[in-house]
PDB file of N, CA and C in Angstrom:
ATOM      1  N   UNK A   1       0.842  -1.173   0.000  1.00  0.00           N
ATOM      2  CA  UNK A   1       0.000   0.000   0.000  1.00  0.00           C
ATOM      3  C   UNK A   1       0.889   1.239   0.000  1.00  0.00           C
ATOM      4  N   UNK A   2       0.521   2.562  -0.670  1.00  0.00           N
ATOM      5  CA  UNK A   2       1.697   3.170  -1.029  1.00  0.00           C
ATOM      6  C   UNK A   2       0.444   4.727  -0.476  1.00  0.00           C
ATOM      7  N   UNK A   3       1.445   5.175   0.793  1.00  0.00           N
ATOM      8  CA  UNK A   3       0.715   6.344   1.673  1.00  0.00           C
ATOM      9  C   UNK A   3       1.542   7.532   1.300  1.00  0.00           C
ATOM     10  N   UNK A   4       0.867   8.159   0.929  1.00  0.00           N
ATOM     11  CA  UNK A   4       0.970   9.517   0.550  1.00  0.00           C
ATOM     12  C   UNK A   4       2.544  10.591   1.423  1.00  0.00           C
ATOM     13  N   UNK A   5       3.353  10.796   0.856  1.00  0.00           N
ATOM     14  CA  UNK A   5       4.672  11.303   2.041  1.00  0.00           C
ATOM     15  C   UNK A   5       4.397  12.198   2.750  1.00  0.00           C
ATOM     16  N   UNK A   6       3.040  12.505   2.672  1.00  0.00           N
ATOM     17  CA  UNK A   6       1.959  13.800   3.886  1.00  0.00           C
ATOM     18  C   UNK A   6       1.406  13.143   5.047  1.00  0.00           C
ATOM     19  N   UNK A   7       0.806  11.573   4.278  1.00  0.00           N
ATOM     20  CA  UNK A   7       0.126  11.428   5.444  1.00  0.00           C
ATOM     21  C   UNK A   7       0.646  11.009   7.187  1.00  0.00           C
ATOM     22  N   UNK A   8       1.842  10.892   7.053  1.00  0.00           N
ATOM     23  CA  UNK A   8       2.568  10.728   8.384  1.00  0.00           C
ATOM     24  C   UNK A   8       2.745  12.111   8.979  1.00  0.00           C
ATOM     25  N   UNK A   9       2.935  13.040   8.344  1.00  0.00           N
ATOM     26  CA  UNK A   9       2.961  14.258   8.819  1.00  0.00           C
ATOM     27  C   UNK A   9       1.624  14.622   9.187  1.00  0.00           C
ATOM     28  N   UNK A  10       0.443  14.683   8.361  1.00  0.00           N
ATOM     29  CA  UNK A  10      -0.622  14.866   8.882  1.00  0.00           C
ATOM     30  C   UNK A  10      -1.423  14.481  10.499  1.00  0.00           C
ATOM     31  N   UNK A  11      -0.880  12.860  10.331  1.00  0.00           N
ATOM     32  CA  UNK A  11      -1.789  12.123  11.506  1.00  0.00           C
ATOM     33  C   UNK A  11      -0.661  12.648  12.622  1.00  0.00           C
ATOM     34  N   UNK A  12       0.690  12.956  12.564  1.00  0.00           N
ATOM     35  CA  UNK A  12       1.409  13.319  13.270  1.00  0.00           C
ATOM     36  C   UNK A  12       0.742  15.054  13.957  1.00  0.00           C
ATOM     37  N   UNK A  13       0.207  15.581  13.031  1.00  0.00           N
ATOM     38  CA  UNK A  13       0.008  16.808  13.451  1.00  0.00           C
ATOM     39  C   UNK A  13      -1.611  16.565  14.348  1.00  0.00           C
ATOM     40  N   UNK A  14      -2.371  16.120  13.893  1.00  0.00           N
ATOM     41  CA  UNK A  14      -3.703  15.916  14.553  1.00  0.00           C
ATOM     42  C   UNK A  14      -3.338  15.773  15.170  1.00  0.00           C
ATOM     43  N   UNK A  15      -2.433  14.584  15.861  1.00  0.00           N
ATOM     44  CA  UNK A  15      -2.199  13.776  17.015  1.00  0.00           C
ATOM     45  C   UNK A  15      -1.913  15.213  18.147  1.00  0.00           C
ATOM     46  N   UNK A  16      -0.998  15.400  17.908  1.00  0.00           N
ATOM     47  CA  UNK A  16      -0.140  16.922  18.634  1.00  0.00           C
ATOM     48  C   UNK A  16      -1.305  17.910  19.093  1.00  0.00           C
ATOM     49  N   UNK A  17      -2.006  18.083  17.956  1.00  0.00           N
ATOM     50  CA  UNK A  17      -2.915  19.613  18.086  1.00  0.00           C
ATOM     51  C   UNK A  17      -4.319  18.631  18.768  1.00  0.00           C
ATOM     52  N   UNK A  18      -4.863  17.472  19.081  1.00  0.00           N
ATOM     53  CA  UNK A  18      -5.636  16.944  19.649  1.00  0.00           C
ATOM     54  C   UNK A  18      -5.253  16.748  20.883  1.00  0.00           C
ATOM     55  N   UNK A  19      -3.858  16.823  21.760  1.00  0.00           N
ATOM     56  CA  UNK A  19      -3.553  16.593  22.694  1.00  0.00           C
ATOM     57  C   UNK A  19      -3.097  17.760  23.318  1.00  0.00           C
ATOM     58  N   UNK A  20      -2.829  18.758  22.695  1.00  0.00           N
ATOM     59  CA  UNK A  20      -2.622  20.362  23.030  1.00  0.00           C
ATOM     60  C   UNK A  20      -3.676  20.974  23.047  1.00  0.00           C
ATOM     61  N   UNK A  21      -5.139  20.672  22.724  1.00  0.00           N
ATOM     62  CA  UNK A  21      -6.613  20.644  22.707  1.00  0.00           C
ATOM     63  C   UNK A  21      -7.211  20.382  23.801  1.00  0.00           C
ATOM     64  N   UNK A  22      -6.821  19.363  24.060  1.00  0.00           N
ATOM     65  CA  UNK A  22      -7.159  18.576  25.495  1.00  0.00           C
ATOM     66  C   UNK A  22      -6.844  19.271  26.407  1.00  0.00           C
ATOM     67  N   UNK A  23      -5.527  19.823  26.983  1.00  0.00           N
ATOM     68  CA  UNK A  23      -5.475  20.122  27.953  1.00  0.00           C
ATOM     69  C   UNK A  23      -5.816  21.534  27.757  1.00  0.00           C
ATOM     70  N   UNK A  24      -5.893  21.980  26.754  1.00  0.00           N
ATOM     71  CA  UNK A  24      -6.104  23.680  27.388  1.00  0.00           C
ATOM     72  C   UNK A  24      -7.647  23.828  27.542  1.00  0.00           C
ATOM     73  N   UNK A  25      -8.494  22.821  26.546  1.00  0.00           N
ATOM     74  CA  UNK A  25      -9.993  22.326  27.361  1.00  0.00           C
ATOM     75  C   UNK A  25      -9.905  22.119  28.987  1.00  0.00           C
ATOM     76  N   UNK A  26      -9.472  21.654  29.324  1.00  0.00           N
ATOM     77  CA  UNK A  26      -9.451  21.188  31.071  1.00  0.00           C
ATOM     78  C   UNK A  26     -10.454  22.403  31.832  1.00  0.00           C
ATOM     79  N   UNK A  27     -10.047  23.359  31.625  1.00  0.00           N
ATOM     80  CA  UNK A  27     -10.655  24.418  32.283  1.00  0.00           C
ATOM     81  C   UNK A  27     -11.731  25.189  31.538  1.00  0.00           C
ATOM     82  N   UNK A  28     -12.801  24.751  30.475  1.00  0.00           N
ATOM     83  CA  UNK A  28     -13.871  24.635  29.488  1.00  0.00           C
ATOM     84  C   UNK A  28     -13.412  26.010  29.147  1.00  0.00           C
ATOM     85  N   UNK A  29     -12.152  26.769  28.824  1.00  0.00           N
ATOM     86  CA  UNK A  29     -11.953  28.018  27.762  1.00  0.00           C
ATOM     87  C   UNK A  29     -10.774  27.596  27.506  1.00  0.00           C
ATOM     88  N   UNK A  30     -10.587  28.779  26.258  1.00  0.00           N
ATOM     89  CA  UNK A  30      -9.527  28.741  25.747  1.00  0.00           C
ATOM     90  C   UNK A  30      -8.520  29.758  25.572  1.00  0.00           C
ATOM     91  N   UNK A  31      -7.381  30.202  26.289  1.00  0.00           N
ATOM     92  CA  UNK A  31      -6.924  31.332  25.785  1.00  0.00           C
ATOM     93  C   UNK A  31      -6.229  32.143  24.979  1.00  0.00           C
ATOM     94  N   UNK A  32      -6.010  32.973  24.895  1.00  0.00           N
ATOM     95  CA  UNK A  32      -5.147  33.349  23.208  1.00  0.00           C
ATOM     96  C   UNK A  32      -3.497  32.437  23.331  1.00  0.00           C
ATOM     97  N   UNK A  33      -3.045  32.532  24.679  1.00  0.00           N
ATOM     98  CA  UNK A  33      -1.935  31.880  25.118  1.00  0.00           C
ATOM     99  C   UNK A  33      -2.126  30.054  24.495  1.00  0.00           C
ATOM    100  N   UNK A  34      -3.292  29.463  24.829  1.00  0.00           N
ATOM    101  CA  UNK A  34      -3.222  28.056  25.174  1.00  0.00           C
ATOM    102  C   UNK A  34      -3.366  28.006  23.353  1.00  0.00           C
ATOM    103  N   UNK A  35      -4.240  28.816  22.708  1.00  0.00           N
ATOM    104  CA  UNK A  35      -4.447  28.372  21.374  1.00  0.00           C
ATOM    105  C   UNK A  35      -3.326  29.074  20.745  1.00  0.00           C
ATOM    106  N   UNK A  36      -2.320  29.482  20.690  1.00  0.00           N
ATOM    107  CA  UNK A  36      -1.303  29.571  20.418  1.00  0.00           C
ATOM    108  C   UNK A  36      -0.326  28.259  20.481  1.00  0.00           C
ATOM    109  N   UNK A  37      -0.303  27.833  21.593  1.00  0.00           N
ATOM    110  CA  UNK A  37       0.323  26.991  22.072  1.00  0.00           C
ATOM    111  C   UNK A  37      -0.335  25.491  21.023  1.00  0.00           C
ATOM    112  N   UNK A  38      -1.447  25.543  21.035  1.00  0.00           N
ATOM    113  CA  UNK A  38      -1.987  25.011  19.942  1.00  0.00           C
ATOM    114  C   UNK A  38      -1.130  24.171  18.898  1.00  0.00           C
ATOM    115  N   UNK A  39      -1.467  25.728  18.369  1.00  0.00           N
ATOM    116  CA  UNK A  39      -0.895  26.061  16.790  1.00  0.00           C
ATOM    117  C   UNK A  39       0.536  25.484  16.699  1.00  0.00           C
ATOM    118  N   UNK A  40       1.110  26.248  17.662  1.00  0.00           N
ATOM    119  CA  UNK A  40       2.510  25.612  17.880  1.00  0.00           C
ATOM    120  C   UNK A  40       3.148  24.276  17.460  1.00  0.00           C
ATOM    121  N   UNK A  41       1.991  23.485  18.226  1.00  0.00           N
ATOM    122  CA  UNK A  41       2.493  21.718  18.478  1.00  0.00           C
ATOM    123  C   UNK A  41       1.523  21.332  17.307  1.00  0.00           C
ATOM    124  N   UNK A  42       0.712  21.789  16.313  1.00  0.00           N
ATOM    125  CA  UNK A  42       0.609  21.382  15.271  1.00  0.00           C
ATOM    126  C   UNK A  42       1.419  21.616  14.150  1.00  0.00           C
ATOM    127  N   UNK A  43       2.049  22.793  13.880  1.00  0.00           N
ATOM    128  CA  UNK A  43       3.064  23.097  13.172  1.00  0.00           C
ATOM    129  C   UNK A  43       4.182  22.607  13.131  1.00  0.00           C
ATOM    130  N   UNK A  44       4.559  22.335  14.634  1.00  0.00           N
ATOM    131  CA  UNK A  44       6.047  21.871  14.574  1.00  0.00           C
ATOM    132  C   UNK A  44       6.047  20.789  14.764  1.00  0.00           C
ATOM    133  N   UNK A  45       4.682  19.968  14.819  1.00  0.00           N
ATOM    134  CA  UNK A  45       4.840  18.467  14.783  1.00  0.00           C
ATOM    135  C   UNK A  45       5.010  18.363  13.422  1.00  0.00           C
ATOM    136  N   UNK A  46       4.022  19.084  12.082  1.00  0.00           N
ATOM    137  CA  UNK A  46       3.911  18.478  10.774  1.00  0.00           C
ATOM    138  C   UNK A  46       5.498  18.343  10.506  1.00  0.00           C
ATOM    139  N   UNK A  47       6.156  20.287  10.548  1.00  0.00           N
ATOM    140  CA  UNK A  47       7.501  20.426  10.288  1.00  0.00           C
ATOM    141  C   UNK A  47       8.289  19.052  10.064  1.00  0.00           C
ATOM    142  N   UNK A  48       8.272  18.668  11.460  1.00  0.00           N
ATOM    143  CA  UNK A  48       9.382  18.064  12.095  1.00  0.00           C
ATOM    144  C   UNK A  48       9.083  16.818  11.492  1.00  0.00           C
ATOM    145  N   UNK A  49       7.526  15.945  11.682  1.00  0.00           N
ATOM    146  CA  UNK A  49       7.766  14.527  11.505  1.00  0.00           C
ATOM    147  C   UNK A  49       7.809  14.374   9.279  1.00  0.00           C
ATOM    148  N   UNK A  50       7.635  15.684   8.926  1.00  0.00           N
ATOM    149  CA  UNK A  50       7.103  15.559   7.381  1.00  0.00           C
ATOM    150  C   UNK A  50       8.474  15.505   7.283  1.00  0.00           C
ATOM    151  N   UNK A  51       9.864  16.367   7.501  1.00  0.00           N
ATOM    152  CA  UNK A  51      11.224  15.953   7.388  1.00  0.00           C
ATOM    153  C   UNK A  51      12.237  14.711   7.454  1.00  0.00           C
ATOM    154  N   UNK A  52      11.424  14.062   8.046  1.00  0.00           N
ATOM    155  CA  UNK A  52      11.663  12.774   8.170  1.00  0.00           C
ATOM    156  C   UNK A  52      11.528  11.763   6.970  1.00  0.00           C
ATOM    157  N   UNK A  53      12.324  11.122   6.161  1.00  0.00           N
ATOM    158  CA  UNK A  53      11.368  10.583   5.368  1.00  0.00           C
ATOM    159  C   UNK A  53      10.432   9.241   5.644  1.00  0.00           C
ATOM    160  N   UNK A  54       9.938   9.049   4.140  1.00  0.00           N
ATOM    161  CA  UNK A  54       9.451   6.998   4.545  1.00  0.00           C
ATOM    162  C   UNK A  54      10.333   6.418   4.582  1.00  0.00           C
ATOM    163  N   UNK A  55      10.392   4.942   4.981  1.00  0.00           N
ATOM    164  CA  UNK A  55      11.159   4.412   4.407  1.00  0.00           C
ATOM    165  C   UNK A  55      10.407   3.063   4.203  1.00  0.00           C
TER     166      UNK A  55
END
């Protein structure tokens, strides 16, 4: 089966920005700080794991 060289970066980034989601939910708001922080760990998860290659 032949996966797209995005899609590891992708599920890598959900993963990140669903768990940086979570906790800044804890306290039912969100603040410009926590959704920043967000953004952050979705970005630099894609960055980082899309640099990587397949193998």
């Amino acid at each position: 089966m032949k996966v797209s060289k995005y899609a590891k970066a992708v599920a890598g980034a959900l993963a990140a920005g669903a768990t940086a989601l979570g906790v800044a939910l804890a306290d039912n708001s969100i603040t410009t700080q926590e959704g920043l922080t967000v953004a952050a760990a979705v970005l630099a998860t894609f960055g980082l794991t899309w640099a990587v290659p397949n193998k």
